[in-house]
PDB file of N, CA and C in Angstrom:
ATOM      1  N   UNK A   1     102.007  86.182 120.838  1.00  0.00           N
ATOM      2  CA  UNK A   1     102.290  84.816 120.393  1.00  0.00           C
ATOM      3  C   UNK A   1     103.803  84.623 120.353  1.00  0.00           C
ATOM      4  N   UNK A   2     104.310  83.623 120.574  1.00  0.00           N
ATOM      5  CA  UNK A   2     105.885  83.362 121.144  1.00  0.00           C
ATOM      6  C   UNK A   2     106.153  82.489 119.667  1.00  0.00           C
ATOM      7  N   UNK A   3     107.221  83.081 119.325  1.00  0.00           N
ATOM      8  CA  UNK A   3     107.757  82.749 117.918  1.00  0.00           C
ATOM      9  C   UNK A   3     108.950  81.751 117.960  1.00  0.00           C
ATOM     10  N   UNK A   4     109.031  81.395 118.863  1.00  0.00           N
ATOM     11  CA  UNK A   4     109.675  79.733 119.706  1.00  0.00           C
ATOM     12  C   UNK A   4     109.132  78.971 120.075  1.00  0.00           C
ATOM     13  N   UNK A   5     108.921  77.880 120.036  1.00  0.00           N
ATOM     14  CA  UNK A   5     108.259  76.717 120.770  1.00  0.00           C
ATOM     15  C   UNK A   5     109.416  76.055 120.370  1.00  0.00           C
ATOM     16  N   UNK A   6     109.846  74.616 121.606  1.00  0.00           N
ATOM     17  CA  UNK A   6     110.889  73.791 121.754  1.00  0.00           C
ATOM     18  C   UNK A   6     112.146  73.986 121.014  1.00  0.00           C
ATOM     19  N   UNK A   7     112.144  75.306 121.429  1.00  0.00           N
ATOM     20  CA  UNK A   7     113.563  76.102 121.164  1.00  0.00           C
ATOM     21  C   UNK A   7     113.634  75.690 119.462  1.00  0.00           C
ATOM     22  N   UNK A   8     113.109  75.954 118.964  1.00  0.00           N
ATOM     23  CA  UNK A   8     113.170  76.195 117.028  1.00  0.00           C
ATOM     24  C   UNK A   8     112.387  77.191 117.067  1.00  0.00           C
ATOM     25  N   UNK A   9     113.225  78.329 116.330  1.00  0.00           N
ATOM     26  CA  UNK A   9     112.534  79.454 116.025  1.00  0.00           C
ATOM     27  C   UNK A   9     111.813  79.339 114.616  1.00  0.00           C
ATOM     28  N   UNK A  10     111.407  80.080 114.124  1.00  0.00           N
ATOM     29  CA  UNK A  10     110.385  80.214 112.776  1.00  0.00           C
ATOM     30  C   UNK A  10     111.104  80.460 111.495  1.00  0.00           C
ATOM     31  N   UNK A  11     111.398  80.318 110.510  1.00  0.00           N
ATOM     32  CA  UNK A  11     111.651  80.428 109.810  1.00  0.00           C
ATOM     33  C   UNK A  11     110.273  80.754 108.210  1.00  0.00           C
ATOM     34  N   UNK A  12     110.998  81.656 107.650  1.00  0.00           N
ATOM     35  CA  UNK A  12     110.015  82.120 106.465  1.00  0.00           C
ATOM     36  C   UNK A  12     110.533  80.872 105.516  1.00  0.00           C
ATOM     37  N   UNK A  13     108.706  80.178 105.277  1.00  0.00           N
ATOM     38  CA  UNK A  13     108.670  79.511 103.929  1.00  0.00           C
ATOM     39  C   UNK A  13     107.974  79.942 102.414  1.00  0.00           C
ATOM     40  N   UNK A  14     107.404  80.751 102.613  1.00  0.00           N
ATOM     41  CA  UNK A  14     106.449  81.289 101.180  1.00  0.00           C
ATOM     42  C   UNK A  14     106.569  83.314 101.515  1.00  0.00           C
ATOM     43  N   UNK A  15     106.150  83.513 100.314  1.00  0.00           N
ATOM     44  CA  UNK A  15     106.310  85.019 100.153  1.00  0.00           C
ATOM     45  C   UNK A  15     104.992  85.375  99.242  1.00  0.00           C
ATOM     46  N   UNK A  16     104.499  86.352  99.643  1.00  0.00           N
ATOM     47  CA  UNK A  16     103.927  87.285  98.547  1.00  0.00           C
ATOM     48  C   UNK A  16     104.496  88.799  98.028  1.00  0.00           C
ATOM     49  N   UNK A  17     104.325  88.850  96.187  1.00  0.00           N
ATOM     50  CA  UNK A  17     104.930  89.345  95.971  1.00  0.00           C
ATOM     51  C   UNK A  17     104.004  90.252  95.243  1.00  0.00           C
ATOM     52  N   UNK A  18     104.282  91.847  94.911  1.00  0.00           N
ATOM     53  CA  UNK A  18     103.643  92.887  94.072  1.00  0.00           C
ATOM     54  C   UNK A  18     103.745  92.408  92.789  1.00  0.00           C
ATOM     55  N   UNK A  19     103.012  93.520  92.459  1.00  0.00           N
ATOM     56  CA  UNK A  19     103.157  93.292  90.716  1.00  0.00           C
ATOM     57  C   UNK A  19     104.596  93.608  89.877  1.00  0.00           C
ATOM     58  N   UNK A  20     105.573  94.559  90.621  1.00  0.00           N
ATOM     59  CA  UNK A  20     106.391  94.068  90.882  1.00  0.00           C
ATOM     60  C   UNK A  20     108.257  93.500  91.099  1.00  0.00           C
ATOM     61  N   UNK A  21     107.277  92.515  91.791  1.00  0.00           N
ATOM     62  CA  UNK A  21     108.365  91.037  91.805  1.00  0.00           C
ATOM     63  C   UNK A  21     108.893  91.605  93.339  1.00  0.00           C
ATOM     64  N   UNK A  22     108.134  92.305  94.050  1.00  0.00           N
ATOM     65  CA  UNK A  22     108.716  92.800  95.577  1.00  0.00           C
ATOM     66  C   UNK A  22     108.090  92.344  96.535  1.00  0.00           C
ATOM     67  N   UNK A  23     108.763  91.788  97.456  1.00  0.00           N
ATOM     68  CA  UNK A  23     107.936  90.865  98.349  1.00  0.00           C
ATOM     69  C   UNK A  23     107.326  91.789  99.280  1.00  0.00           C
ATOM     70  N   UNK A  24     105.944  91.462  99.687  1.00  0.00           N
ATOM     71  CA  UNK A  24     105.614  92.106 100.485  1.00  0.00           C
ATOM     72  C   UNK A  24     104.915  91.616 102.149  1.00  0.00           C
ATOM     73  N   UNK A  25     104.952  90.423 101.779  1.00  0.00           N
ATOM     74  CA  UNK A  25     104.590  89.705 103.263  1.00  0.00           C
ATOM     75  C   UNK A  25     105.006  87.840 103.148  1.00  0.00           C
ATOM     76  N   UNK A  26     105.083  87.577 104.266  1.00  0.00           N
ATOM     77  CA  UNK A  26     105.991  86.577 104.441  1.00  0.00           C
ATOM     78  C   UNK A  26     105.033  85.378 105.024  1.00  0.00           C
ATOM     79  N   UNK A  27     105.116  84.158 104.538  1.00  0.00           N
ATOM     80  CA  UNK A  27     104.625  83.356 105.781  1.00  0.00           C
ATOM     81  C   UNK A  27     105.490  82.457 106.416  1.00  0.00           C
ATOM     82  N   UNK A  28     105.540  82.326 107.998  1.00  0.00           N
ATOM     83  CA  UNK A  28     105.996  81.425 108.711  1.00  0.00           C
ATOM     84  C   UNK A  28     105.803  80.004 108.263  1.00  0.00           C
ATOM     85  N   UNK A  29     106.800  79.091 109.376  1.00  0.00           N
ATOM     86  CA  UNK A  29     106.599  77.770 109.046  1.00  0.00           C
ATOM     87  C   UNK A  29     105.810  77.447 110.470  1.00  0.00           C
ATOM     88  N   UNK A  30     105.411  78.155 111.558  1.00  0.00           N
ATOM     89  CA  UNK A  30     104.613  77.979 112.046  1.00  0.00           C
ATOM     90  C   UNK A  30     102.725  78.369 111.833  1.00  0.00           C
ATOM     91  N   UNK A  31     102.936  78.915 110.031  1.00  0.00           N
ATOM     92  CA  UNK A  31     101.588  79.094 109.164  1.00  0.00           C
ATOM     93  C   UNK A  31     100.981  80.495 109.617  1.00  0.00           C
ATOM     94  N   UNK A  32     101.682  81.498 110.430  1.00  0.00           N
ATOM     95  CA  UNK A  32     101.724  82.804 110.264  1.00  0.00           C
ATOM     96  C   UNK A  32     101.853  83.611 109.539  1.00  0.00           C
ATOM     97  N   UNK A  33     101.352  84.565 109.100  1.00  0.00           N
ATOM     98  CA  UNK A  33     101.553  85.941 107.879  1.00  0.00           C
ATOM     99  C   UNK A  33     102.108  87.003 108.372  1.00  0.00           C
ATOM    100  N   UNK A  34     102.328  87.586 107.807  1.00  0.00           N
ATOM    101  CA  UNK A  34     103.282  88.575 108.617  1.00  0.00           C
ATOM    102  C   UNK A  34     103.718  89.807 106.941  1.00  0.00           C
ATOM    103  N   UNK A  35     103.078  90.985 107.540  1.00  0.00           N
ATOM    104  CA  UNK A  35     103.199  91.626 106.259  1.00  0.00           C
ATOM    105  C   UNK A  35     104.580  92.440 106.939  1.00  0.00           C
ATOM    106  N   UNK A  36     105.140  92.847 105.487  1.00  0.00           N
ATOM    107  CA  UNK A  36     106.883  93.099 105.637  1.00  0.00           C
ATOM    108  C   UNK A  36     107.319  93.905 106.923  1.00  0.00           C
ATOM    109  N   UNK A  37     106.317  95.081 107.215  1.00  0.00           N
ATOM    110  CA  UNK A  37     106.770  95.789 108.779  1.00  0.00           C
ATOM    111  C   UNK A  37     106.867  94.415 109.629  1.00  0.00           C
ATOM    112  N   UNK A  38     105.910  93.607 110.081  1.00  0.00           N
ATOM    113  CA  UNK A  38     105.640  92.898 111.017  1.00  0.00           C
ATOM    114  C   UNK A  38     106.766  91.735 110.790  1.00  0.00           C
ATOM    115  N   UNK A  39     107.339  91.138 109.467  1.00  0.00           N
ATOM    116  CA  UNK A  39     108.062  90.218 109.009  1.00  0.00           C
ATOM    117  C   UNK A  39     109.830  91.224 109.758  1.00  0.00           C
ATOM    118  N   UNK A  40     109.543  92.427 109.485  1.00  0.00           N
ATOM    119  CA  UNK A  40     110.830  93.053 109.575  1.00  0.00           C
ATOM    120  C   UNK A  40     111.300  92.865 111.154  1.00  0.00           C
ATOM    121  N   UNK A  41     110.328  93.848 112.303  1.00  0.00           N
ATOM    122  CA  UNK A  41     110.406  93.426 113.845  1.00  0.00           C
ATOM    123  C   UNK A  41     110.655  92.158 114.627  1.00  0.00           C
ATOM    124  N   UNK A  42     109.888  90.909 113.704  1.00  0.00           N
ATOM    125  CA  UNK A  42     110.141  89.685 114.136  1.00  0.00           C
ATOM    126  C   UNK A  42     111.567  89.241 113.681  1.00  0.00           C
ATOM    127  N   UNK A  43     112.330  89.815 112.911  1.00  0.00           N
ATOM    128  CA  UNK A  43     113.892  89.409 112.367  1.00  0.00           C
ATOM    129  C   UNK A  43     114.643  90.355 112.929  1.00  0.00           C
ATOM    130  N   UNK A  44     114.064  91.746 113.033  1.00  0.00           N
ATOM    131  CA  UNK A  44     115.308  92.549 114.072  1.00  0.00           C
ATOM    132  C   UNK A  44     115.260  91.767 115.672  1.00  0.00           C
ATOM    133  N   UNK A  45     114.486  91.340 116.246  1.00  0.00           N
ATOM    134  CA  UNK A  45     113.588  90.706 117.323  1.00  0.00           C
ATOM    135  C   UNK A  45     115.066  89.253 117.727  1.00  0.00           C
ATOM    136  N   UNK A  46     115.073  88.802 116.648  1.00  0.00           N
ATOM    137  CA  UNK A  46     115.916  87.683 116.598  1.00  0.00           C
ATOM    138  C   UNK A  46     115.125  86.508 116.259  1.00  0.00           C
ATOM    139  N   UNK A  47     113.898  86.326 116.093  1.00  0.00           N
ATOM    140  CA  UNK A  47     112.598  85.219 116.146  1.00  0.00           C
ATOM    141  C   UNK A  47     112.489  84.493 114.822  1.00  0.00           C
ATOM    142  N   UNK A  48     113.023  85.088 114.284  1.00  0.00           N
ATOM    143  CA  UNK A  48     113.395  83.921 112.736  1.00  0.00           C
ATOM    144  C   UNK A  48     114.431  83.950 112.134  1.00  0.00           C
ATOM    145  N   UNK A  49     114.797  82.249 111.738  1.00  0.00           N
ATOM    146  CA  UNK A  49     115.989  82.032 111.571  1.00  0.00           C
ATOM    147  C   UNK A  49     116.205  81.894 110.016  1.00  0.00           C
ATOM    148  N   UNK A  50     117.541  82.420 109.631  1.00  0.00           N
ATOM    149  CA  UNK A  50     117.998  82.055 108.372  1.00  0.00           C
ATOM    150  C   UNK A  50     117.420  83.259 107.399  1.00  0.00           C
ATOM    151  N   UNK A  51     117.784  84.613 108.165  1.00  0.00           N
ATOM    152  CA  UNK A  51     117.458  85.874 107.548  1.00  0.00           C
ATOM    153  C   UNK A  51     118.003  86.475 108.665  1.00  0.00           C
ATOM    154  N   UNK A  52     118.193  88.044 108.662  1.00  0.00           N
ATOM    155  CA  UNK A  52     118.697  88.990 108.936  1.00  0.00           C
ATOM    156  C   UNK A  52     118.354  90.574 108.654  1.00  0.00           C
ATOM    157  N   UNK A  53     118.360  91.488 108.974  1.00  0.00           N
ATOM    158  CA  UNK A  53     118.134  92.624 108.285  1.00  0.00           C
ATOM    159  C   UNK A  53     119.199  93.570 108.147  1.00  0.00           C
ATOM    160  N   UNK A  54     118.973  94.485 107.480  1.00  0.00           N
ATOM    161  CA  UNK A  54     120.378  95.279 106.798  1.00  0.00           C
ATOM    162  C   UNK A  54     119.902  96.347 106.244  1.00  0.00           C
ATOM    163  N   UNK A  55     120.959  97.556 106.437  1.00  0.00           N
ATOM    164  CA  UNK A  55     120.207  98.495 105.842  1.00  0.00           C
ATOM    165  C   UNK A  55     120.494  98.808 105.027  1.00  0.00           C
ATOM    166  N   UNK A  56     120.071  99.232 103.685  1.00  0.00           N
ATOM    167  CA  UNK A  56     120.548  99.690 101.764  1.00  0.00           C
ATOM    168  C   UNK A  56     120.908 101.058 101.784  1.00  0.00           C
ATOM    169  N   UNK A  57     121.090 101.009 100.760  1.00  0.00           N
ATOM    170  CA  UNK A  57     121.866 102.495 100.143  1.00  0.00           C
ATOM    171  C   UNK A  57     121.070 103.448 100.539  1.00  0.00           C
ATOM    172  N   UNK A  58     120.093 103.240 100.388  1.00  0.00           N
ATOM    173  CA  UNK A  58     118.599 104.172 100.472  1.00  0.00           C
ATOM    174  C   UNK A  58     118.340 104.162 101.894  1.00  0.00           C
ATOM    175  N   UNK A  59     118.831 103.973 102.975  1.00  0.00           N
ATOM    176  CA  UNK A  59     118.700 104.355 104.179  1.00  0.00           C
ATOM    177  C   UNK A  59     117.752 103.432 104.917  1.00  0.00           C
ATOM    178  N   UNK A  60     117.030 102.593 104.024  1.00  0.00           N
ATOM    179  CA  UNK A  60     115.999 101.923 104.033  1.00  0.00           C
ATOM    180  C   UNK A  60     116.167 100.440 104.823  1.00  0.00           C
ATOM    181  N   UNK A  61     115.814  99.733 105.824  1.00  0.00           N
ATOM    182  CA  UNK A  61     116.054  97.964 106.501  1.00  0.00           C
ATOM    183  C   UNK A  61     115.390  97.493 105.576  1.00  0.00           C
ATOM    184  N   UNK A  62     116.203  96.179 105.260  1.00  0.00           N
ATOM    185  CA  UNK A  62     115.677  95.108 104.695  1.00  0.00           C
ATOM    186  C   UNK A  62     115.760  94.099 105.286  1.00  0.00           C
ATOM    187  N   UNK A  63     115.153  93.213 104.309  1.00  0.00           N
ATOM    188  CA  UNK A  63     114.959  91.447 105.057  1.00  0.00           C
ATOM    189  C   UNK A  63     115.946  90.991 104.063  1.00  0.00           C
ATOM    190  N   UNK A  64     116.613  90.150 104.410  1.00  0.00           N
ATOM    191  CA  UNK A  64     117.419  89.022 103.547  1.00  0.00           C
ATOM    192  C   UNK A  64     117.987  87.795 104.000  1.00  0.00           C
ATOM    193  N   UNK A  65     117.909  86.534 103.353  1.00  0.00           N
ATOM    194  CA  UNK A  65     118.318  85.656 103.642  1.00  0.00           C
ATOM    195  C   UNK A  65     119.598  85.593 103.743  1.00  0.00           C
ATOM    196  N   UNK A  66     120.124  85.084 104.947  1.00  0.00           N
ATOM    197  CA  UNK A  66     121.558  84.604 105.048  1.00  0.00           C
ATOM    198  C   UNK A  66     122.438  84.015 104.335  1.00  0.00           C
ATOM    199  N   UNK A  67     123.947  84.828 104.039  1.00  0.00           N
ATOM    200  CA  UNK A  67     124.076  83.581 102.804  1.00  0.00           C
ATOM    201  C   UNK A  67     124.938  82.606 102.965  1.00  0.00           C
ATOM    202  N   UNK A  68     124.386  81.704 102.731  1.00  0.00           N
ATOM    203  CA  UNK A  68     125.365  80.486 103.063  1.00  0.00           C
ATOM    204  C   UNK A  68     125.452  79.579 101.985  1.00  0.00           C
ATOM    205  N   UNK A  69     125.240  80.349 100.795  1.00  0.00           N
ATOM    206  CA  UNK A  69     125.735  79.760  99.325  1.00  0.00           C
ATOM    207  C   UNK A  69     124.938  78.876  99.014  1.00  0.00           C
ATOM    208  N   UNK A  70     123.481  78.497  99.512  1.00  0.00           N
ATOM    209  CA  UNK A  70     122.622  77.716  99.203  1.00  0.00           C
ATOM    210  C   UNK A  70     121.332  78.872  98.556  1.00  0.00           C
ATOM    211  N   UNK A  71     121.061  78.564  96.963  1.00  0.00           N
ATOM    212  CA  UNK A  71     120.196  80.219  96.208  1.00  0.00           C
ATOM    213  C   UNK A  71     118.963  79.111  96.512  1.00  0.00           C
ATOM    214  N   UNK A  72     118.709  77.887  96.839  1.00  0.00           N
ATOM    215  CA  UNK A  72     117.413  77.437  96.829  1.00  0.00           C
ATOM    216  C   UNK A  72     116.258  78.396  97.997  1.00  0.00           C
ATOM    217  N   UNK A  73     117.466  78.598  99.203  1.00  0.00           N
ATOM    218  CA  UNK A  73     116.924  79.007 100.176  1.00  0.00           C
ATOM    219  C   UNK A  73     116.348  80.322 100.335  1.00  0.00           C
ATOM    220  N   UNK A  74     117.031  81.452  99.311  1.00  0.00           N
ATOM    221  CA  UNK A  74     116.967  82.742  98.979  1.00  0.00           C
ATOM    222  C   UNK A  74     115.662  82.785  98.818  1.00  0.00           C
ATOM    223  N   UNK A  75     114.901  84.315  99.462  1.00  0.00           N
ATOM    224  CA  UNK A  75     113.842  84.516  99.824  1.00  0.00           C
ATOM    225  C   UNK A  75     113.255  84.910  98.328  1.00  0.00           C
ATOM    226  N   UNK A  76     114.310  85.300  97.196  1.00  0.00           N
ATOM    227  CA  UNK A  76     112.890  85.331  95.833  1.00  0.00           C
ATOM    228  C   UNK A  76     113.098  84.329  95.189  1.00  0.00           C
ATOM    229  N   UNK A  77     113.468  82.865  95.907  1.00  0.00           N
ATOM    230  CA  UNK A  77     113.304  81.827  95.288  1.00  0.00           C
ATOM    231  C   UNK A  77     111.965  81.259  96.210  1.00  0.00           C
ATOM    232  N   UNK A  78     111.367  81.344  97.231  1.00  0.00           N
ATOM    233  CA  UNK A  78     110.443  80.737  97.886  1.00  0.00           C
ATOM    234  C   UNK A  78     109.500  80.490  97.849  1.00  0.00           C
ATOM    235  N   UNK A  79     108.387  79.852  97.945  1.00  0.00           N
ATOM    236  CA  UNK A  79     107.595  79.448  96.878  1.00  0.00           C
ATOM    237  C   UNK A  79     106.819  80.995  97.462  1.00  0.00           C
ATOM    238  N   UNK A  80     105.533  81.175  96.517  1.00  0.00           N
ATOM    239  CA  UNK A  80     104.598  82.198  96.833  1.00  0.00           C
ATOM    240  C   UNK A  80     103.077  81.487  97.142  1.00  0.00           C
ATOM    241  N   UNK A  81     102.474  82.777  97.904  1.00  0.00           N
ATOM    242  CA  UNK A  81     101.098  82.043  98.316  1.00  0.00           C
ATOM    243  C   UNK A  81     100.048  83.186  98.349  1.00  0.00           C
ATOM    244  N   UNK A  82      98.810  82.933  98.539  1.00  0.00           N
ATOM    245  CA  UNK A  82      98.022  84.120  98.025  1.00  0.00           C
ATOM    246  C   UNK A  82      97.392  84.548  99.459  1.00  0.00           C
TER     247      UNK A  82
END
């Protein structure tokens, strides 16, 4: 499935989170799920916008929103979904 259509890539709108408070899967705004491996490949990939990945202290890639000084947009502000 092509994570572009008319050149707009996807962007994450909702999150699910553990018990917690750690996100563990993401949904698209094209209404895709995507649990965190699969959320992670599609952002190293380049296929969604307005995140990035990075790697922590712990050796470990993460997902994170880009910052561009807007916290509404920040991924543990997003709404959640079940």
């Amino acid at each position: 499935m092509a994570a572009e259509t008319n050149g707009q890539k996807e962007s994450f709108i909702a999150v699910k989170k553990n018990g917690d408070g750690d996100i563990t899967a993401f949904q698209t705004s094209k209404g895709r799920v995507l649990d965190y491996e699969q959320a992670l490949a599609e952002v190293k990939a380049g296929n969604i916008q307005g995140v990035n990945a990075f790697k922590g202290r712990d050796g470990e890639t993460y997902i994170r929103g880009d910052a561009d000084g807007d916290p509404s947009n920040n991924l543990d502000n997003l709404p959640t979904f079940e």
